[in-house]
N, C-alpha and C. Protein backbone atom coordinates (compact mmCIF):
# COMPACT_ATOMS: atom_id res chain seq x y z
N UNK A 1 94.00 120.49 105.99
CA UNK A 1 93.11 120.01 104.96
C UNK A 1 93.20 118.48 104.92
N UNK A 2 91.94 117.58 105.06
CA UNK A 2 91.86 116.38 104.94
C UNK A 2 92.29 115.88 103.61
N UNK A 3 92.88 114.79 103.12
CA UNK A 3 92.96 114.49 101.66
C UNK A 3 91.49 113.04 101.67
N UNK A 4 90.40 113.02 100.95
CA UNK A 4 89.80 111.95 100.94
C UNK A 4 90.14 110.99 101.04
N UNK A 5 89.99 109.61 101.28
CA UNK A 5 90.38 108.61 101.58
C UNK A 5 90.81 108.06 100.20
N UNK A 6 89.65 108.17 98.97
CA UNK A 6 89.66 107.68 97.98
C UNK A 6 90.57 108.01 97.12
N UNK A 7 91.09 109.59 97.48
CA UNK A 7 92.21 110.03 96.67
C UNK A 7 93.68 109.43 96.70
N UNK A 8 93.72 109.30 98.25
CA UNK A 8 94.99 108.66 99.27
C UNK A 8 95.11 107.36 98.57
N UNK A 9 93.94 106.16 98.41
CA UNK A 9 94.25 105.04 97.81
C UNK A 9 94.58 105.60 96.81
N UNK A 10 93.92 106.21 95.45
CA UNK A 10 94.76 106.14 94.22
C UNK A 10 95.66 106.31 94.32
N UNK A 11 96.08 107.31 94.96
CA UNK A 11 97.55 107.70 94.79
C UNK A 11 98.83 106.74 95.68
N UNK A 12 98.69 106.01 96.48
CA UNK A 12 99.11 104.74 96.69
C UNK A 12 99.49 103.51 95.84
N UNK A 13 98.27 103.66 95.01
CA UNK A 13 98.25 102.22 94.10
C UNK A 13 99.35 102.75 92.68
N UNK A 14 99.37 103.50 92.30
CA UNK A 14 100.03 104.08 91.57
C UNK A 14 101.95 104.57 91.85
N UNK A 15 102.12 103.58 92.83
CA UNK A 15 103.44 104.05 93.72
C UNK A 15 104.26 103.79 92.31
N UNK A 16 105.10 104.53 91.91
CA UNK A 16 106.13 103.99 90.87
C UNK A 16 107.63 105.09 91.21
N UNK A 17 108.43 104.26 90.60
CA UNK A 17 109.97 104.91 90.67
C UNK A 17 109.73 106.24 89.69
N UNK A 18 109.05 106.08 88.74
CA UNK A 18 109.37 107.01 87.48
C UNK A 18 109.06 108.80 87.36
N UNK A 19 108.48 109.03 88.09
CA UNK A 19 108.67 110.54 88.70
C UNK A 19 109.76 110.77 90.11
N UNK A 20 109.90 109.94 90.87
CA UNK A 20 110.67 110.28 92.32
C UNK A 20 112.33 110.41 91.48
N UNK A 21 112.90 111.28 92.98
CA UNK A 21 114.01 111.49 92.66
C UNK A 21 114.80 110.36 93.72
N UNK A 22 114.54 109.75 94.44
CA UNK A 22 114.90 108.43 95.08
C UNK A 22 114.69 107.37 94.28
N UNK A 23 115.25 106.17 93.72
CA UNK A 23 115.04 105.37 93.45
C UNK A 23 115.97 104.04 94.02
N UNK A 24 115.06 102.99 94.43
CA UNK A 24 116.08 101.56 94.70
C UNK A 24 115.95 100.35 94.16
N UNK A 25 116.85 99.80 93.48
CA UNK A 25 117.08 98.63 92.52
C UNK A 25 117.18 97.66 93.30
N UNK A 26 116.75 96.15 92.98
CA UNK A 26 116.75 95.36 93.90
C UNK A 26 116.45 94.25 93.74
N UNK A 27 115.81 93.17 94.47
CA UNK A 27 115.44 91.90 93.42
C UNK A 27 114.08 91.48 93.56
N UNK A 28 113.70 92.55 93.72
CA UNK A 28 111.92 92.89 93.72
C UNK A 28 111.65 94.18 93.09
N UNK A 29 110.22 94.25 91.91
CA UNK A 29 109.95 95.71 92.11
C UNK A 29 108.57 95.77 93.31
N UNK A 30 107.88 96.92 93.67
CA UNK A 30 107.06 96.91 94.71
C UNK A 30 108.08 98.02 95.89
N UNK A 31 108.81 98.23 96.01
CA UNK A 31 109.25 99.21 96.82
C UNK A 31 109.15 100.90 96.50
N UNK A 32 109.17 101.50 97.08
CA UNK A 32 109.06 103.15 96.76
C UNK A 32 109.95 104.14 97.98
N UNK A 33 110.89 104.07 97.64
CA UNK A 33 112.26 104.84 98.93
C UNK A 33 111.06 106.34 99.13
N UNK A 34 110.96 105.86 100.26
CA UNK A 34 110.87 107.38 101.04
C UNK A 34 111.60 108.45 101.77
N UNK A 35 112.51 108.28 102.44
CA UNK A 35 113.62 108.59 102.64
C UNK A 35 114.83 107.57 103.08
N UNK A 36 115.89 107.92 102.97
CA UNK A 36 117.27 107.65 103.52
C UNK A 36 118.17 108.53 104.07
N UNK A 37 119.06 108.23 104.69
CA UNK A 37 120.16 108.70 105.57
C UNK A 37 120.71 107.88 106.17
N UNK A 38 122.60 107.90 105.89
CA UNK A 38 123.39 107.08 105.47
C UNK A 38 125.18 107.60 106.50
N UNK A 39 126.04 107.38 106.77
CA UNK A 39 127.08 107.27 107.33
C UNK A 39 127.99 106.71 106.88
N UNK A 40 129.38 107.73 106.16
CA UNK A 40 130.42 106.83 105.64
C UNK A 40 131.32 107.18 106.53
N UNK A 41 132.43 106.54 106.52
CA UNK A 41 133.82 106.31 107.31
C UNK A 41 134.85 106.14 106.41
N UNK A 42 136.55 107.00 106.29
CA UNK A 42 137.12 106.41 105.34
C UNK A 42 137.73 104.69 105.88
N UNK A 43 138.02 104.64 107.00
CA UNK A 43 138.30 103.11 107.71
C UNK A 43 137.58 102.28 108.72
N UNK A 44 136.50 102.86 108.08
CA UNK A 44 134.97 102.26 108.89
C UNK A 44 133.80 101.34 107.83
N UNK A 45 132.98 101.62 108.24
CA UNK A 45 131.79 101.00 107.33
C UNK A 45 131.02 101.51 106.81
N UNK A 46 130.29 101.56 105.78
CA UNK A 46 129.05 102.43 105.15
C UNK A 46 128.14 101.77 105.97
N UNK A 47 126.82 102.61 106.40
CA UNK A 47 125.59 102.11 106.46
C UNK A 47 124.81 102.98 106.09
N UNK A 48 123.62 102.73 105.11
CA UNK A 48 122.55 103.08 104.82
C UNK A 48 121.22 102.76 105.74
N UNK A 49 120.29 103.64 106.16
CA UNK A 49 118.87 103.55 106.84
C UNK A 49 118.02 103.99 105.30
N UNK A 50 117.39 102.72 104.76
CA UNK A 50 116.43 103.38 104.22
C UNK A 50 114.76 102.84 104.61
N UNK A 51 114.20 104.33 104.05
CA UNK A 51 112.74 103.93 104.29
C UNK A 51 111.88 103.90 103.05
N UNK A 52 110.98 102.66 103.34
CA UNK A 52 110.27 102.27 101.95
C UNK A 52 108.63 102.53 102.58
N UNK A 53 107.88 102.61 101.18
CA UNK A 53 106.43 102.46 101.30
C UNK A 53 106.20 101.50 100.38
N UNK A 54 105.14 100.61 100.69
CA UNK A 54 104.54 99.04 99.37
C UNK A 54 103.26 99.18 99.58
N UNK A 55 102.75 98.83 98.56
CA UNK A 55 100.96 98.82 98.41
C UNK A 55 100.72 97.83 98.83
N UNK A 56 101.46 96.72 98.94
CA UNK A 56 101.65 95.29 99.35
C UNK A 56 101.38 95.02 100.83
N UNK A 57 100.99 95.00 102.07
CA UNK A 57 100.95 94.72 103.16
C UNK A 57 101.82 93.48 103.55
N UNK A 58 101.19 92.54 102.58
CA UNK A 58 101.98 91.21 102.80
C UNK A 58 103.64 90.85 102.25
N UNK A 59 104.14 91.94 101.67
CA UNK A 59 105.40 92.34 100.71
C UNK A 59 106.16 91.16 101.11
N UNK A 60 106.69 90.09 100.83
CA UNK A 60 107.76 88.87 101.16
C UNK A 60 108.67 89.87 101.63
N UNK A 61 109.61 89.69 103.10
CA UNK A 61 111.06 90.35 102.97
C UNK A 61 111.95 89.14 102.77
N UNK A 62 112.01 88.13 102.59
CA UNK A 62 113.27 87.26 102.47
C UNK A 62 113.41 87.21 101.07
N UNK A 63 113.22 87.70 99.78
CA UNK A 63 114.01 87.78 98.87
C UNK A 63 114.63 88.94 98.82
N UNK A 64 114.88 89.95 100.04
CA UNK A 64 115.58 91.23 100.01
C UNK A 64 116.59 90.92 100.94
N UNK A 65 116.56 89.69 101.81
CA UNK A 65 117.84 89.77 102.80
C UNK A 65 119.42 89.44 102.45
N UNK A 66 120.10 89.99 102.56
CA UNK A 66 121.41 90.01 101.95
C UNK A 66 121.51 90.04 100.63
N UNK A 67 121.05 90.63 100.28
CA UNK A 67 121.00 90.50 98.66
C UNK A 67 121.44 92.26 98.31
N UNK A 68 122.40 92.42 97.48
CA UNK A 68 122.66 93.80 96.91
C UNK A 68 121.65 94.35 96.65
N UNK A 69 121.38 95.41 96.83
CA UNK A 69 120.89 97.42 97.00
C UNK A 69 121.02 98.29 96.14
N UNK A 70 120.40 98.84 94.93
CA UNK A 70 121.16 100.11 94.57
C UNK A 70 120.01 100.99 94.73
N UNK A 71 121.13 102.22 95.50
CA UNK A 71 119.85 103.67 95.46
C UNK A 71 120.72 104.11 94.48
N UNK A 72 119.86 105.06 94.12
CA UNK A 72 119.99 105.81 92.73
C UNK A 72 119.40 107.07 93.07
N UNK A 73 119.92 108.35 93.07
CA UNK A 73 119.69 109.68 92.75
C UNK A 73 119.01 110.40 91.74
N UNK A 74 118.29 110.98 91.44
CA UNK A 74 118.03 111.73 90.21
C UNK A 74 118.77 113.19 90.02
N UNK A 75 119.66 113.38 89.51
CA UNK A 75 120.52 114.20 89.61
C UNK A 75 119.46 115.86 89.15
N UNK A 76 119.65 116.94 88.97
CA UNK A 76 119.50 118.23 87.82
C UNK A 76 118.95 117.97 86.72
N UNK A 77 119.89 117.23 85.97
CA UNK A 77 120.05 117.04 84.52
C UNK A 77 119.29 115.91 83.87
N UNK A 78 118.54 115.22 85.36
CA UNK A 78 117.97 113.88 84.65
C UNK A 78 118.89 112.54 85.31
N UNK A 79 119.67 112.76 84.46
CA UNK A 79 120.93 111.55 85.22
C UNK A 79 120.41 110.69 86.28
N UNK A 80 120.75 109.63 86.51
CA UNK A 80 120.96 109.26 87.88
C UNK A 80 122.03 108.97 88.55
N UNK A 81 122.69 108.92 89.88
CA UNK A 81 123.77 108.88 90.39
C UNK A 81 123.64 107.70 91.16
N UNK A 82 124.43 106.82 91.79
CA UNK A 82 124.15 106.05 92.41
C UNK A 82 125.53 106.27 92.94
């Protein structure tokens, strides 16, 4: 089933954290986690892969480089976990 084009934009422009159960904090809003998958070590390193969608094409990335991350979970209960 095709989705219209016109539907696809609304629902684009409307990207927000506040229904998803992914969410990432940061020093921009404009991001929308699409997925992640991540690798810990107890005497190694964490790394996170995450993937974003922006309505933005032109989205600046240099106020995101080295700069702290938080994903956040939406737990069962509401909660979030990070």
């Amino acid at each position: 089933m095709d989705i219209p084009s016109s539907a696809l934009l609304a629902s684009l422009a409307s990207l927000s954290h506040r229904d998803r159960l992914i969410q990432l904090k940061g020093p921009e809003a404009g991001l929308v986690v699409e997925r992640f998958e991540g690798t810990e070590a107890v005497c190694g390193d964490n790394r996170l892969q995450i993937d974003c969608l922006a309505t933005d094409a032109f989205l600046a990335l240099d106020p995101w480089l080295e700069q702290p991350l938080t994903l956040q979970l939406r737990q069962a209960d509401g909660a979030l976990r990070q």
